[in-house]
C-alpha atoms as a PDB file:
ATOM      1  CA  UNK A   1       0.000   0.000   0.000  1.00  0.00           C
ATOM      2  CA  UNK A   2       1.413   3.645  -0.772  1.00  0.00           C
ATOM      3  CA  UNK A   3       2.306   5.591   1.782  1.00  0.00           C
ATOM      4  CA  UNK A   4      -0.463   8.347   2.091  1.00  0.00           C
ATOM      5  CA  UNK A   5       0.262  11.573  -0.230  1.00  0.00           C
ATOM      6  CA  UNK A   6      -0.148  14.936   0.313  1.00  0.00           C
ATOM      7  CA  UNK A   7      -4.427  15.776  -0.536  1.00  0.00           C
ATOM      8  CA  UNK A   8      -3.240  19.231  -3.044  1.00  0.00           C
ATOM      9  CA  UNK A   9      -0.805  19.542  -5.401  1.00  0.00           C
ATOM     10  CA  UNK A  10      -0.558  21.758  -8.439  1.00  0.00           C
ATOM     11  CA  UNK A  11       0.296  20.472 -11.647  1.00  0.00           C
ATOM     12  CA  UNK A  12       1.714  22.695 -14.887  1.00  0.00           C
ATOM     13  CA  UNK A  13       2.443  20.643 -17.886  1.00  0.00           C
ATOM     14  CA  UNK A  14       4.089  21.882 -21.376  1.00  0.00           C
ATOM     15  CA  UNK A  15       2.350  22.242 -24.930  1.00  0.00           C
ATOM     16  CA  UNK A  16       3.941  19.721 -27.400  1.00  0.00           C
ATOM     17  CA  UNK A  17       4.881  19.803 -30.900  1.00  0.00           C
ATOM     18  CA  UNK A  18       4.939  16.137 -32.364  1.00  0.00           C
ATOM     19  CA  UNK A  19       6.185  14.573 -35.765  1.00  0.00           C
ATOM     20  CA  UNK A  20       8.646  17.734 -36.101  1.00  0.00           C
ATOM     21  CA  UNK A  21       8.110  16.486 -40.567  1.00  0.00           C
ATOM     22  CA  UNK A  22       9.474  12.959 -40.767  1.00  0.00           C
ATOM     23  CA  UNK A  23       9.390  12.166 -37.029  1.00  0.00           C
ATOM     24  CA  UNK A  24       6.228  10.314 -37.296  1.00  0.00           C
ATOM     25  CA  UNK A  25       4.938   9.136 -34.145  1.00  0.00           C
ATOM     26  CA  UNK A  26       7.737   9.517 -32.437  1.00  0.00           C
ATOM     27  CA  UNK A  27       9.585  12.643 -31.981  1.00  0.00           C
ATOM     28  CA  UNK A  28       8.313  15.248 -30.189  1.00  0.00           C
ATOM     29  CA  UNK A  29       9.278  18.925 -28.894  1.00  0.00           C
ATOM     30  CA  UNK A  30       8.003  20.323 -25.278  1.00  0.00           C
ATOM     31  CA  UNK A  31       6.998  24.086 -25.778  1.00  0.00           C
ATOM     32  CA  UNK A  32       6.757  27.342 -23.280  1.00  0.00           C
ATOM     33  CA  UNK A  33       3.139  27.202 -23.069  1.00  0.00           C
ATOM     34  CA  UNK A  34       1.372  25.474 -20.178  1.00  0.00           C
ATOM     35  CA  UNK A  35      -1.391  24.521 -18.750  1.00  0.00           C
ATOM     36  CA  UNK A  36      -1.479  24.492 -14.916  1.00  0.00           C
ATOM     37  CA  UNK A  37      -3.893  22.490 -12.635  1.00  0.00           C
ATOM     38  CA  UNK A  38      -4.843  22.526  -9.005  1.00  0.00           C
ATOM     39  CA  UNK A  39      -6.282  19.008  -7.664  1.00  0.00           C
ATOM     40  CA  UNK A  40      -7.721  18.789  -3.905  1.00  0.00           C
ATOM     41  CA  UNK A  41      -9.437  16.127  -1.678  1.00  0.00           C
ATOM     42  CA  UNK A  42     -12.276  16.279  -0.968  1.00  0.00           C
ATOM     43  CA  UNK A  43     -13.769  14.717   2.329  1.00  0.00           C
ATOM     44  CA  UNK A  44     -16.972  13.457   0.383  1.00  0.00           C
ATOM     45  CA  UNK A  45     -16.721  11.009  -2.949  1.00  0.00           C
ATOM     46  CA  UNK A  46     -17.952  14.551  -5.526  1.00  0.00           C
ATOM     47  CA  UNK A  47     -15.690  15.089  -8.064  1.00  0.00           C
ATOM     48  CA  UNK A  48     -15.659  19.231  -8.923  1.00  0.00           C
ATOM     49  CA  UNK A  49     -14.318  20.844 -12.226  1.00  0.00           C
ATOM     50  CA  UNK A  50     -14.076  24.161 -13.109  1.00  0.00           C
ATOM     51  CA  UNK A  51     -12.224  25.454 -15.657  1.00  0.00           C
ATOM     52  CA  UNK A  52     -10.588  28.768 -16.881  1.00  0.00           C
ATOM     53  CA  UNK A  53      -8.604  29.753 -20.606  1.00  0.00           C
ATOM     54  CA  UNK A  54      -8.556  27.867 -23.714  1.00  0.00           C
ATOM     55  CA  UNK A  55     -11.548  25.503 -23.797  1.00  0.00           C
ATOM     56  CA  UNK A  56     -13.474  26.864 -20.907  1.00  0.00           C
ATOM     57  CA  UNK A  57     -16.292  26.942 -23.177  1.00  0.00           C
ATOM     58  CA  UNK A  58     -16.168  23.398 -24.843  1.00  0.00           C
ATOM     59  CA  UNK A  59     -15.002  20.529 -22.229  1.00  0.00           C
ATOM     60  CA  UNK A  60     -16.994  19.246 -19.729  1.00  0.00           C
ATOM     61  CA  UNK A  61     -17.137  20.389 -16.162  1.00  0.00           C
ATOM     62  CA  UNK A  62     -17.851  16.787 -14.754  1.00  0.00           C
ATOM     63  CA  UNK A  63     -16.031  13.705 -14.008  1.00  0.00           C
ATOM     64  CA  UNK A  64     -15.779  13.340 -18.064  1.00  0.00           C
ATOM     65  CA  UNK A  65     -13.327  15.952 -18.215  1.00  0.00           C
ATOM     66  CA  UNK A  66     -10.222  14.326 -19.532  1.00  0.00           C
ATOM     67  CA  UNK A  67      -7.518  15.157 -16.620  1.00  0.00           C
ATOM     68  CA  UNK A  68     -10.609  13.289 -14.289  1.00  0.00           C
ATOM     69  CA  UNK A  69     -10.205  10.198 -16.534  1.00  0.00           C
ATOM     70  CA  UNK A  70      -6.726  10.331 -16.099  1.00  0.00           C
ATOM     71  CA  UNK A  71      -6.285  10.398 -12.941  1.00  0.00           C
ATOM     72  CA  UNK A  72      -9.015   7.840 -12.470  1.00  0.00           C
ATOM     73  CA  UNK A  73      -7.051   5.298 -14.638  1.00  0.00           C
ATOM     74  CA  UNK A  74      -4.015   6.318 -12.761  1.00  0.00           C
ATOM     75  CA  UNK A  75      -5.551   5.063  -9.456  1.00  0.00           C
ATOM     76  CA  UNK A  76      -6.948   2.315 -11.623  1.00  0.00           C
ATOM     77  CA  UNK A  77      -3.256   1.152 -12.128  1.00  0.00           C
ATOM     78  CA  UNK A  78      -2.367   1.407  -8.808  1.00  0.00           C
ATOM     79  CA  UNK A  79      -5.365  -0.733  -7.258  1.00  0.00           C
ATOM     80  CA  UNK A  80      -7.318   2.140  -5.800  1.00  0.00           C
ATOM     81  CA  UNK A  81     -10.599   3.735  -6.293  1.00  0.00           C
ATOM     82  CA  UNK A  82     -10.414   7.676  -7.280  1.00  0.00           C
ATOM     83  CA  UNK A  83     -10.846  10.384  -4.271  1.00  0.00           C
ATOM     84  CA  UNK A  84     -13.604  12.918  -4.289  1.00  0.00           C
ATOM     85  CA  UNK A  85     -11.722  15.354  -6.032  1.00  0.00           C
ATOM     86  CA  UNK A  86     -12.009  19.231  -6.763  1.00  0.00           C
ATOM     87  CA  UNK A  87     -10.296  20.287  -9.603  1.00  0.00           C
ATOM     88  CA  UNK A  88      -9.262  23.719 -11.592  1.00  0.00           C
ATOM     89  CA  UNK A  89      -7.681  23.993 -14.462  1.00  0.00           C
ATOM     90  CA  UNK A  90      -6.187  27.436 -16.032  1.00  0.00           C
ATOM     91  CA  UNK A  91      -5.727  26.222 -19.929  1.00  0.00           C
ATOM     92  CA  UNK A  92      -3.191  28.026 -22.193  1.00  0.00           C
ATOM     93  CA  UNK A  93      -2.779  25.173 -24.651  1.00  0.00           C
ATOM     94  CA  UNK A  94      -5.157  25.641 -27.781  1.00  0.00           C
ATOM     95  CA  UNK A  95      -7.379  22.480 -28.168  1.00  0.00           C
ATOM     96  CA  UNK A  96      -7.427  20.685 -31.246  1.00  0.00           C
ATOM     97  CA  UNK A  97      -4.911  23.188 -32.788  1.00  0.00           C
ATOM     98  CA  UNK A  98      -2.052  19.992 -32.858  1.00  0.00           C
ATOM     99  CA  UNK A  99      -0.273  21.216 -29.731  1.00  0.00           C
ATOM    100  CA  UNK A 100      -0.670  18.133 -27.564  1.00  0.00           C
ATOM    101  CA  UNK A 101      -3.367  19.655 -25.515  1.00  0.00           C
ATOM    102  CA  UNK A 102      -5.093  16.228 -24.633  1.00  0.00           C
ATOM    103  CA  UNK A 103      -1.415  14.811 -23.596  1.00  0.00           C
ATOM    104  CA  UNK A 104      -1.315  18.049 -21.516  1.00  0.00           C
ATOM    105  CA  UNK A 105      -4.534  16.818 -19.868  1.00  0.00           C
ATOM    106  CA  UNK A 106      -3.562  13.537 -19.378  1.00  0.00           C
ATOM    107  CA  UNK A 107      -0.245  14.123 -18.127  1.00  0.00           C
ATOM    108  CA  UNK A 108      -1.916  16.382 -15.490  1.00  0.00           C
ATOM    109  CA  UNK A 109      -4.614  13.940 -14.008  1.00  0.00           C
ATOM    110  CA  UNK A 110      -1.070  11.050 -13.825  1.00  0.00           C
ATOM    111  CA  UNK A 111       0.823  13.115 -12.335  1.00  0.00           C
ATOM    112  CA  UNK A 112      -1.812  14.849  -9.855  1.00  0.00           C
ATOM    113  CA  UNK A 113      -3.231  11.148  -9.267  1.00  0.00           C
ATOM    114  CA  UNK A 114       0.518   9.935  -8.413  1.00  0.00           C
ATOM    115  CA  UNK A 115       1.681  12.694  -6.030  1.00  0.00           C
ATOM    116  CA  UNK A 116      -1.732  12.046  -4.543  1.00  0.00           C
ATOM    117  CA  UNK A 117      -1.091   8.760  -3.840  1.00  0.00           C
ATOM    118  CA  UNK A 118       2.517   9.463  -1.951  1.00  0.00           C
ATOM    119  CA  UNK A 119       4.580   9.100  -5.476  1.00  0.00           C
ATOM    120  CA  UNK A 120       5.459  12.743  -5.522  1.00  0.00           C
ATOM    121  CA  UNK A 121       6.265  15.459  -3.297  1.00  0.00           C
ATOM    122  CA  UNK A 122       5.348  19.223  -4.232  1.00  0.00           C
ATOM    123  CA  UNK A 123       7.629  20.556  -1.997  1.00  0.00           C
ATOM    124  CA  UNK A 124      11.092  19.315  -4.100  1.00  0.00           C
ATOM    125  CA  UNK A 125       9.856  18.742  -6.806  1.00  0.00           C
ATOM    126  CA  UNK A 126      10.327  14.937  -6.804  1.00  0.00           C
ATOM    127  CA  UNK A 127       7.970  12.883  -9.625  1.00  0.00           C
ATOM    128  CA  UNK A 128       8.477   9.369 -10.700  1.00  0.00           C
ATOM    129  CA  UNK A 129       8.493  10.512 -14.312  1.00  0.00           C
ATOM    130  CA  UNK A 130       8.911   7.113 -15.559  1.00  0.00           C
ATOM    131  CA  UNK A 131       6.113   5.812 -14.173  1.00  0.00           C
ATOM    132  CA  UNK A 132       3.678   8.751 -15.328  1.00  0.00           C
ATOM    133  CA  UNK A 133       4.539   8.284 -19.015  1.00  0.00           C
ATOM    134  CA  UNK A 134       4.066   4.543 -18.552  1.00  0.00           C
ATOM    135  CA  UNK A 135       0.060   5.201 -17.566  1.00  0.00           C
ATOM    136  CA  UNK A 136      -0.700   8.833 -19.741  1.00  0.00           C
ATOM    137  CA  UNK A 137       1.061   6.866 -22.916  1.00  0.00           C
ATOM    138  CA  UNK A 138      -1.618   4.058 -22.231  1.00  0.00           C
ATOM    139  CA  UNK A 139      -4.356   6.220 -21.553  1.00  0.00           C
ATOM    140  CA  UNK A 140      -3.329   8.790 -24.684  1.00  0.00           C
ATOM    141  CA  UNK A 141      -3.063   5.715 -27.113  1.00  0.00           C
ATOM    142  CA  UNK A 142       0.461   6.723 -28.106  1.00  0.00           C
ATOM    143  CA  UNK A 143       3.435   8.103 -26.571  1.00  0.00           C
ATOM    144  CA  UNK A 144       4.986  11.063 -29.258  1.00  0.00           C
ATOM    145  CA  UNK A 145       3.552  14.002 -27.327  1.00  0.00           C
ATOM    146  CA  UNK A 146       2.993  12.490 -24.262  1.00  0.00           C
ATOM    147  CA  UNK A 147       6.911  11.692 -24.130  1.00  0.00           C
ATOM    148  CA  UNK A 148       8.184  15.658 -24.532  1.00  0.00           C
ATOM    149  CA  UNK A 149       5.357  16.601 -22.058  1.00  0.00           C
ATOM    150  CA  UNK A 150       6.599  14.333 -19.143  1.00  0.00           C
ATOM    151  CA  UNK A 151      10.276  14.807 -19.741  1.00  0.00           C
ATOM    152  CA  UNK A 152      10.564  18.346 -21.541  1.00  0.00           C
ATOM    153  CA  UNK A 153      13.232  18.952 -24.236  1.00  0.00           C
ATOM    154  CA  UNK A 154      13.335  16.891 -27.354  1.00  0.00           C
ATOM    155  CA  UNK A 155      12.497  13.356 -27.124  1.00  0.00           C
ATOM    156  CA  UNK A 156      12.318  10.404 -29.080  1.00  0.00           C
ATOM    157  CA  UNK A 157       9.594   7.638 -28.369  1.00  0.00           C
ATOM    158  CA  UNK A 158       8.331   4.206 -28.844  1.00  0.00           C
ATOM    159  CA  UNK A 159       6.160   1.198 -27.811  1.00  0.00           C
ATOM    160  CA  UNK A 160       8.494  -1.545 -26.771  1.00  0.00           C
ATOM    161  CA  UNK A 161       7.189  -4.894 -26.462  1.00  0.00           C
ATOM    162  CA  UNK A 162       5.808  -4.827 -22.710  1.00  0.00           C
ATOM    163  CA  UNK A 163       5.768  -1.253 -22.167  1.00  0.00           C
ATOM    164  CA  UNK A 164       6.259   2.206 -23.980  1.00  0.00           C
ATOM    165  CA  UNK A 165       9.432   3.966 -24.256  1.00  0.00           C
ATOM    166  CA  UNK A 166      11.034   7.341 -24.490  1.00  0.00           C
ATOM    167  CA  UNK A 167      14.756   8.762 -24.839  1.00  0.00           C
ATOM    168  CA  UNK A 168      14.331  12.754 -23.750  1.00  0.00           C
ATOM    169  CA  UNK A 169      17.848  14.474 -25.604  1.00  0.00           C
ATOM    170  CA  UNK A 170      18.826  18.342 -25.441  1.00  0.00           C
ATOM    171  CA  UNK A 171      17.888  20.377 -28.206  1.00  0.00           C
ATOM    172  CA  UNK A 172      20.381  22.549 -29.586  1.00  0.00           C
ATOM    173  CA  UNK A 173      19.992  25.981 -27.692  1.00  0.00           C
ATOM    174  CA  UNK A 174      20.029  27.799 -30.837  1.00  0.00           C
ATOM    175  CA  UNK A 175      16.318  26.891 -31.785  1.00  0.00           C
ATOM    176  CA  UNK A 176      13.349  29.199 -31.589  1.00  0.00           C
ATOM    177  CA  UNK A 177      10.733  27.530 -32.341  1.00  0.00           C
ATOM    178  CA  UNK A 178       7.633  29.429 -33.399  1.00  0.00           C
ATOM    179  CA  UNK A 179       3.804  28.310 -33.582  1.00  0.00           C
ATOM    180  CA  UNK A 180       1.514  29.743 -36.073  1.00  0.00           C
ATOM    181  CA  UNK A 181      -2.114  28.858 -34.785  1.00  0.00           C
ATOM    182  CA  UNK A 182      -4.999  29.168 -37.224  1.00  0.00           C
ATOM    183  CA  UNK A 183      -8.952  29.663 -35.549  1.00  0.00           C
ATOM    184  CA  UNK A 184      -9.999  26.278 -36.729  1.00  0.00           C
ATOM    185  CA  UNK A 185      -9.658  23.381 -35.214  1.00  0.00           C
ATOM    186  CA  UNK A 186      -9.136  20.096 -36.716  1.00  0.00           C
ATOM    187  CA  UNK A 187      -9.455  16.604 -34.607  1.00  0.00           C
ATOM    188  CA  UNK A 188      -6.318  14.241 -34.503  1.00  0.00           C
ATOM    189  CA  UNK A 189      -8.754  11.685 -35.541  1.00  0.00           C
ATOM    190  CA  UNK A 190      -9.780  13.106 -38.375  1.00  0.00           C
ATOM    191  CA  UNK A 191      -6.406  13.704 -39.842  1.00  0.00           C
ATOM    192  CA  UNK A 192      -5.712  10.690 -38.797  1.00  0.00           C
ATOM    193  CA  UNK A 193      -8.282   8.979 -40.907  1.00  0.00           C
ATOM    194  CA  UNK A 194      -6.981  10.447 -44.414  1.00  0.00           C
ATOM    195  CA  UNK A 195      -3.965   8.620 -44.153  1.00  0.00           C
ATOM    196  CA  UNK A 196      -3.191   5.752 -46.368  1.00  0.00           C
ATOM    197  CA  UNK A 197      -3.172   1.884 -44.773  1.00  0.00           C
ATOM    198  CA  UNK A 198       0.387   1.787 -46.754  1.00  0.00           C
ATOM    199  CA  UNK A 199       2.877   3.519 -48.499  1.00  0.00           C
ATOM    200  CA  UNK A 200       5.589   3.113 -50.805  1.00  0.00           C
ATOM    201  CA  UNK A 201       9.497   1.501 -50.283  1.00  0.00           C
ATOM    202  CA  UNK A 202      10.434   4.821 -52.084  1.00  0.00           C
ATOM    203  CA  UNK A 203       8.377   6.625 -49.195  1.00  0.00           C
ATOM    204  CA  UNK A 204       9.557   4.668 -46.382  1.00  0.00           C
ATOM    205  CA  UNK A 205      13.318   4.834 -47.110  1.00  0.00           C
ATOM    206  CA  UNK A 206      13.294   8.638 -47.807  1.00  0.00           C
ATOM    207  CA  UNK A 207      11.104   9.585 -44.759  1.00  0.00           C
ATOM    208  CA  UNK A 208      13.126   7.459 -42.385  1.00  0.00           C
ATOM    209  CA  UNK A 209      16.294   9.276 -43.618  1.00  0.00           C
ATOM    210  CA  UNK A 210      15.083  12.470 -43.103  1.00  0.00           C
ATOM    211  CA  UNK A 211      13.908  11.112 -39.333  1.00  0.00           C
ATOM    212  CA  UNK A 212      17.421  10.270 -38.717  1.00  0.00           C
ATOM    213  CA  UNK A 213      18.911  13.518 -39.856  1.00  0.00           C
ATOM    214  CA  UNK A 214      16.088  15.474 -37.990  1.00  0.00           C
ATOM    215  CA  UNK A 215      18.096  14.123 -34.473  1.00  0.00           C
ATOM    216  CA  UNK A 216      21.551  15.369 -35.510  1.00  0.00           C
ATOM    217  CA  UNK A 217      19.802  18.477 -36.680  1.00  0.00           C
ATOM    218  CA  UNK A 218      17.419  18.859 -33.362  1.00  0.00           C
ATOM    219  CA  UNK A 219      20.899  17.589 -31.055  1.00  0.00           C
ATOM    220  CA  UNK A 220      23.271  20.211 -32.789  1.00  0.00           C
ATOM    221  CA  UNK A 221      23.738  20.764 -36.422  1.00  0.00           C
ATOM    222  CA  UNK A 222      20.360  23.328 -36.985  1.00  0.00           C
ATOM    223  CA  UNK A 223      21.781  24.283 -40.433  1.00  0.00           C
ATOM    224  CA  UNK A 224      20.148  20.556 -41.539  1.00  0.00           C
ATOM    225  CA  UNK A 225      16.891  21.430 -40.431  1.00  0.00           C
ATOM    226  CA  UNK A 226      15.108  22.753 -44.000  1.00  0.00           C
ATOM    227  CA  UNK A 227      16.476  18.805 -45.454  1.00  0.00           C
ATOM    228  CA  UNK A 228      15.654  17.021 -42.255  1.00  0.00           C
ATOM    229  CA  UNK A 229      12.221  18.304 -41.856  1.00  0.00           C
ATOM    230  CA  UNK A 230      10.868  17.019 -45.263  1.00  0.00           C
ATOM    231  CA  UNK A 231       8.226  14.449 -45.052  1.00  0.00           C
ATOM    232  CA  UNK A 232       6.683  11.835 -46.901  1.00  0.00           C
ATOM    233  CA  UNK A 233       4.440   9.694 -44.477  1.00  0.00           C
ATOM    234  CA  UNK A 234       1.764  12.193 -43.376  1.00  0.00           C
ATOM    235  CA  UNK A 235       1.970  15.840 -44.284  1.00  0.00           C
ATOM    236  CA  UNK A 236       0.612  15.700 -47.786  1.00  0.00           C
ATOM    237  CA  UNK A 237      -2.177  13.027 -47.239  1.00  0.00           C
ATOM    238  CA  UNK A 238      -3.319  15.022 -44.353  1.00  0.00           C
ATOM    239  CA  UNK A 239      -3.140  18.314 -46.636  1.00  0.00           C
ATOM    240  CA  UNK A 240      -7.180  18.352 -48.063  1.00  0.00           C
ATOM    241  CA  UNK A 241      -8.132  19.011 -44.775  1.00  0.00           C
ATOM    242  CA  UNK A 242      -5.557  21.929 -43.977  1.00  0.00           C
ATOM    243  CA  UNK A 243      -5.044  23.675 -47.370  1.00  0.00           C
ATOM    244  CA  UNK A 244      -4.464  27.268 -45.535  1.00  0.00           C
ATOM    245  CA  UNK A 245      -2.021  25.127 -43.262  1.00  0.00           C
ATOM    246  CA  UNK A 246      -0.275  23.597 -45.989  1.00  0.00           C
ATOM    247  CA  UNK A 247      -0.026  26.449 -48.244  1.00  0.00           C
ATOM    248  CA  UNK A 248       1.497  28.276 -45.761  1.00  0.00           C
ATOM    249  CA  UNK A 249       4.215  25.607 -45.198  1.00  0.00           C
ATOM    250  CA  UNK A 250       4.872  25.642 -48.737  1.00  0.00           C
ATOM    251  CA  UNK A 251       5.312  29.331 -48.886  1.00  0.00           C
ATOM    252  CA  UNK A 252       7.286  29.252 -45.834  1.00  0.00           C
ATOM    253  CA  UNK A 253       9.870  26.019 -47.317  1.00  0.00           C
ATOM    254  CA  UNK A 254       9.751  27.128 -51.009  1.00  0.00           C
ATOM    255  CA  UNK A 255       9.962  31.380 -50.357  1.00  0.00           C
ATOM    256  CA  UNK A 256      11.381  31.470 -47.317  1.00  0.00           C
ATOM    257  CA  UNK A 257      13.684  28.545 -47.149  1.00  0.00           C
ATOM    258  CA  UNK A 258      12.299  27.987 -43.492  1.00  0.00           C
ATOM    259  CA  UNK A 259      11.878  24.944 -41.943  1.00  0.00           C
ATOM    260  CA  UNK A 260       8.287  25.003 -41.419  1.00  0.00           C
ATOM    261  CA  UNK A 261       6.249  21.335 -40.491  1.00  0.00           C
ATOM    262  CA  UNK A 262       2.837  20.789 -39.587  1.00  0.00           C
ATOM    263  CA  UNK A 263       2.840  20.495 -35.524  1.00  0.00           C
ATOM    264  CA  UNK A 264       1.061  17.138 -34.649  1.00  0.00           C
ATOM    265  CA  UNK A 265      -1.975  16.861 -36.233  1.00  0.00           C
ATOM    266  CA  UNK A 266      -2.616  19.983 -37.505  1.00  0.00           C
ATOM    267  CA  UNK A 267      -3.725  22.363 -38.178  1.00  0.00           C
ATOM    268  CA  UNK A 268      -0.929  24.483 -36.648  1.00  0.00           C
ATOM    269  CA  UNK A 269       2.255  25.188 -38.203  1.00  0.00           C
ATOM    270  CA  UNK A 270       5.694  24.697 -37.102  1.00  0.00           C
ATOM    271  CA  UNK A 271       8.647  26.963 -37.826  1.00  0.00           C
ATOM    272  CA  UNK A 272      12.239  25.705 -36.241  1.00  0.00           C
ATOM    273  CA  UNK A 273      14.153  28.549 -36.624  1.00  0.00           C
ATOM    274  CA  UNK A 274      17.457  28.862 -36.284  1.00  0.00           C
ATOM    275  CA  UNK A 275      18.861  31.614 -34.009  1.00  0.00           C
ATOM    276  CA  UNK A 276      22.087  33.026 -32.239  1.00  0.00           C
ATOM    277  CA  UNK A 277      20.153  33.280 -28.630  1.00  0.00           C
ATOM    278  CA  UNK A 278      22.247  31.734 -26.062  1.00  0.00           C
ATOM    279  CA  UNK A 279      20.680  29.741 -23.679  1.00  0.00           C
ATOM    280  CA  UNK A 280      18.530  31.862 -21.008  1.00  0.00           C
ATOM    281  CA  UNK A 281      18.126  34.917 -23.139  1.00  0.00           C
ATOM    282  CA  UNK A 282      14.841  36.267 -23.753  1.00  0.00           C
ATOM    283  CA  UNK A 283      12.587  34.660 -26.672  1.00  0.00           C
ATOM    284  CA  UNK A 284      13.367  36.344 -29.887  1.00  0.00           C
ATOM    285  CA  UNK A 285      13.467  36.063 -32.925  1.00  0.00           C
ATOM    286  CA  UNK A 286      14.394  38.858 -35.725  1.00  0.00           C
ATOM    287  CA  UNK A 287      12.534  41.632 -36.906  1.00  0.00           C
ATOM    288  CA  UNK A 288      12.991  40.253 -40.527  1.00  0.00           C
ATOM    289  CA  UNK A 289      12.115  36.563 -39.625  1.00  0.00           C
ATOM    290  CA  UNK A 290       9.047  37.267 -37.606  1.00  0.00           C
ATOM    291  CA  UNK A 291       7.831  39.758 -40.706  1.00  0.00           C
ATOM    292  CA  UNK A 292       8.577  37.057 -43.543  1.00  0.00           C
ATOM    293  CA  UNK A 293       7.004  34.243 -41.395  1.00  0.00           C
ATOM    294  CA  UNK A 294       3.986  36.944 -40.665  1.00  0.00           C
ATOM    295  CA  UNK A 295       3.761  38.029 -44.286  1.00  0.00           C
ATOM    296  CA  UNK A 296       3.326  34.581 -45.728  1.00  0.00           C
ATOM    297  CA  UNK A 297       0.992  33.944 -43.011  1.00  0.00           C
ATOM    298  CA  UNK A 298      -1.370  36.885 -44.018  1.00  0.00           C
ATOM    299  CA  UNK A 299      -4.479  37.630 -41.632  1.00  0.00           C
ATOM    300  CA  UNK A 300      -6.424  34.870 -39.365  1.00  0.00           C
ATOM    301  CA  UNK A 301      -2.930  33.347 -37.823  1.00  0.00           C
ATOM    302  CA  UNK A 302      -1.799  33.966 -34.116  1.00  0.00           C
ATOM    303  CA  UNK A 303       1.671  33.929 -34.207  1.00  0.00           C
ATOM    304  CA  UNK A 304       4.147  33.070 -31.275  1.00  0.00           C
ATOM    305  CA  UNK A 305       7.530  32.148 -30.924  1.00  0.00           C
ATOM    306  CA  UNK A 306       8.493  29.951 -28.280  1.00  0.00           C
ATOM    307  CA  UNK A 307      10.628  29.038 -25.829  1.00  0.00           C
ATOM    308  CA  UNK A 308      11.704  24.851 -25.717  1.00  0.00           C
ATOM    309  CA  UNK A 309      10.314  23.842 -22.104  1.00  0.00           C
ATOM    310  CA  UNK A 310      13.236  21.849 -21.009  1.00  0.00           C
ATOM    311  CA  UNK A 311      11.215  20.178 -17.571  1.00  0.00           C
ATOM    312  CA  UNK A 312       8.461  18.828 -19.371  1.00  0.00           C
ATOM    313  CA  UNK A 313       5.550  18.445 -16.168  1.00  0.00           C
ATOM    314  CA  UNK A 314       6.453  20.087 -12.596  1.00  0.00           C
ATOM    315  CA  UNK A 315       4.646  19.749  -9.747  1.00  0.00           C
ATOM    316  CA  UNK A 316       4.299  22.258  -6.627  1.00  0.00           C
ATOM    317  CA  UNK A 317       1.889  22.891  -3.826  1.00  0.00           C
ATOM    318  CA  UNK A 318      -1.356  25.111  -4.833  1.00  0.00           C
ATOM    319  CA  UNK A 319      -1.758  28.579  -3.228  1.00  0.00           C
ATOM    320  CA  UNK A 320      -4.418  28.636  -0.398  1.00  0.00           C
END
């Protein structure tokens, strides 16, 4: 039996970029933007929600809420029924935008549900990381943004035969990476659906050498990034149902010569750009960049460049 937990904890957990172009299913890129998360027992068996930010309008404030079900098959795992529980969640993450906001979710109800149960403590800091990825990977369906979410930084991942897996590496500190976020949304199972049941040898072999190039280029050779982020697998399948989305990472490739992907899913797009920040200075990118990325873009896009979240998930104790 666990040792009894604290009963609050507050949870902040990254956006995620997954795919990064060839990276299909597997790589994946924590981002600045978070979603935080403030879970508390309750001395009766009601579960609360409430929720603030992105969303607010559109998930449910119930026990169907998805950082709920995670935490419930979190306590699933570890033999135990779920608390009466209130939760609040402040969202920053855009849903259905292809920023890993349901991994965000998930990630949150693991990692709330594990400190609860005495496998965290809020006060250092202390998480069983390994552990959380094992149960938000199964609950998520697959690991590429859950991965970058629990560990931060870069990360490569996998299901084994038993379990899932995940390598987290350090991204070159001379990456900016900035999101361009349309107003629709598009579902991961949709663009899932238009892809083909197979492809091509031709396919295959091109799109898992531009995978293994993305790595040195993400780990410290950025001046690969335009050759290393071409695709073959997903991005032009999923295309019909993002045409502003792709036409803007053709402009961006073709014009620009910028390494622009979708990010996950879609419909948001990618940029990896290539800067001279050192590591800690402020998020920046150049006048010119920001204006040809912005140009391209035209009107309806929210543009943002971003910091690389190198934590992944934290934990600390909620504000009375």
């Amino acid at each position: 039996m666990p040792e009894p937990g604290p009963l609050a904890v507050r949870v902040r957990t990254p956006a995620t970029s997954a795919n990064l172009g060839p990276g299909f299913d597997a790589l994946g890129l924590a981002l600045w933007l978070h979603d935080e998360v403030d879970v508390r027992v309750r001395d009766d068996e009601r579960v609360v929600v409430s929720v603030e930010g992105e969303g607010a309008d559109d998930v449910p404030a119930d026990p169907s809420h998805l950082v709920v079900r995670a935490m419930r098959a979190a306590y699933h795992a570890a033999g135990r029924p779920l608390p009466g529980v209130e939760l609040h969640c402040r969202n920053a993450v855009p849903h259905g935008r292809g920023l890993g906001s349901s991994a965000s979710a998930i990630v949150a109800g693991v990692t709330a549900a594990s400190v609860l149960l005495g496998k965290g403590d809020p006060r250092s800091g202390d998480l069983d990381r390994d552990r959380i990825f094992q149960v938000a990977a199964e609950v998520e369906g697959h690991p590429d943004n859950v991965a970058p979410c629990v560990y931060g930084g870069f990360t490569i991942a996998w299901s084994g035969e038993r379990t899932w897996r995940a390598v987290p590496l350090a991204a070159t500190a001379h990456l900016t990476p900035v999101v361009c976020v349309p107003s629709e949304q598009l579902s991961t199972e949709a663009a899932r659906g238009l892809l083909p049941d197979t492809v091509s040898h031709g396919d295959a072999a091109f799109t898992a050498g531009r995978a293994a190039l993305l790595v040195a280029a993400l780990s410290g050779h950025p001046e690969l990034l335009l050759a290393a982020t071409e695709d073959r697998l997903h991005e032009s399948y999923r295309a019909p149902a993002m045409p502003a989305s792709a036409a803007l990472i053709h402009a961006l490739r073709e014009h620009e010569g910028l390494p622009a992907v979708v990010s996950g899913a879609g419909p948001s797009v990618l940029v990896l750009c290539h800067t001279d920040a050192a590591p800690g200075d402020p998020v920046q990118i150049s006048g010119d960049l920001f204006d040809s990325i912005q140009r391209r873009a035209g009107t309806g896009w929210h543009i943002r460049p971003l910091k690389i979240d190198p934590a992944g998930v934290c934990i600390s104790s909620p504000r009375s």
